[in-house]
Protein backbone atom coordinates (compact mmCIF):
# COMPACT_ATOMS: atom_id res chain seq x y z
CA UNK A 1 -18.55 -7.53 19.52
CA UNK A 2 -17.85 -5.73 22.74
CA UNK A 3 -14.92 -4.00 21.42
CA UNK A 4 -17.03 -2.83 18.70
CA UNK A 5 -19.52 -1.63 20.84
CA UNK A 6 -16.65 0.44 22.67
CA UNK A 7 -15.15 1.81 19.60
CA UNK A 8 -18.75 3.20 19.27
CA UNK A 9 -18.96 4.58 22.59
CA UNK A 10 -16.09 6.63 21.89
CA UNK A 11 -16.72 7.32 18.50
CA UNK A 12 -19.70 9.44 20.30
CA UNK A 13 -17.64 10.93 22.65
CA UNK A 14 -15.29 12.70 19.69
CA UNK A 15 -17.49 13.78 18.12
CA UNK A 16 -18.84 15.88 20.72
CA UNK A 17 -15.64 17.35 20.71
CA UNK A 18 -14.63 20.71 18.78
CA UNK A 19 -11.93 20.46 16.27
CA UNK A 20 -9.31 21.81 18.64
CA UNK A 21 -10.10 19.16 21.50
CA UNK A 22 -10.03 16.10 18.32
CA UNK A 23 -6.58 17.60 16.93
CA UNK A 24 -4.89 17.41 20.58
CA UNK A 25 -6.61 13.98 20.98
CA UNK A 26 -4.95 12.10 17.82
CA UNK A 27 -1.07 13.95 18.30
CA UNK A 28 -1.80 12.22 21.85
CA UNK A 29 -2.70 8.64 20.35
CA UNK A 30 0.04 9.64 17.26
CA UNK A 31 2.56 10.07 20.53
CA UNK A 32 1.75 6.65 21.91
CA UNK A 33 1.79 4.71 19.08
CA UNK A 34 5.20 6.34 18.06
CA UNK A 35 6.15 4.69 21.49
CA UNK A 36 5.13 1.34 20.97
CA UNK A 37 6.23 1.03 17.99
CA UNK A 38 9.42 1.78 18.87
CA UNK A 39 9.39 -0.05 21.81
CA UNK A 40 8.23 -2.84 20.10
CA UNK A 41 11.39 -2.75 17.33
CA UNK A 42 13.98 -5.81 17.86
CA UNK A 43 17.74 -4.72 17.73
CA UNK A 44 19.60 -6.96 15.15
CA UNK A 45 22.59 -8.30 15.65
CA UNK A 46 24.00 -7.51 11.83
CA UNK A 47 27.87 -9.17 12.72
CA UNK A 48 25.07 -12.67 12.84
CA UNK A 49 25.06 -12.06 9.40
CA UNK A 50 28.59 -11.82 8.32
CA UNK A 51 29.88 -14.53 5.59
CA UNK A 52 26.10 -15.62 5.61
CA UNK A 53 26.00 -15.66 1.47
CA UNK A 54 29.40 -16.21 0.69
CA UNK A 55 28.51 -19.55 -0.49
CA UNK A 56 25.93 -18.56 -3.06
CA UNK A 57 28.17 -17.03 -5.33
CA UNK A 58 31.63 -19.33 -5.12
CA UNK A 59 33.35 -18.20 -8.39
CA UNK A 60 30.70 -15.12 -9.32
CA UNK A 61 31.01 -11.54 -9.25
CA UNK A 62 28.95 -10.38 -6.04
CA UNK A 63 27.72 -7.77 -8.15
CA UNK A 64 27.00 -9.61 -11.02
CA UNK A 65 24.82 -12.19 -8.56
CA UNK A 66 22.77 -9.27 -7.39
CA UNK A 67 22.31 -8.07 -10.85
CA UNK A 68 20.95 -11.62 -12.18
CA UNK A 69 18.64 -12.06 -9.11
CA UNK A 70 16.68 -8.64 -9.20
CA UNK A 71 16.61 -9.09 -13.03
CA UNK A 72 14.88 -12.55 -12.27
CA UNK A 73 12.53 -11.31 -10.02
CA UNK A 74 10.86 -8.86 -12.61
């Protein structure tokens, strides 16, 4: 409930701010979520991946594999 009670506080505090002030406060918080988020992105490793399905589809087309399984998921 304490966070709540914060998120209050501030609430209050914007919205004794004029438009301009509010504007240039959520491109800051847009900014810094941008840079968490991509700060927060793993790197894969896509060469893990390689030969990964080969198995699924022995004697099938590839194509023909990915054609049946998006048809079955609809």
């Amino acid at each position: 409930m304490r966070k709540q009670a914060q998120l209050e506080k501030i609430e209050k505090v914007i919205e004794g701010l004029t438009p301009r002030e509010q504007l240039k406060l959520v491109e800051k918080l847009a900014q810094r979520l941008r840079k968490t988020e991509l700060a927060s992105k793993k790197r894969h490793d896509w060469n893990k991946l390689y030969g990964l399905g080969k198995g699924l589809w022995a004697k099938e087309d590839a194509q023909d594999y990915v054609n049946r399984q998006r048809e079955e998921r609809f």
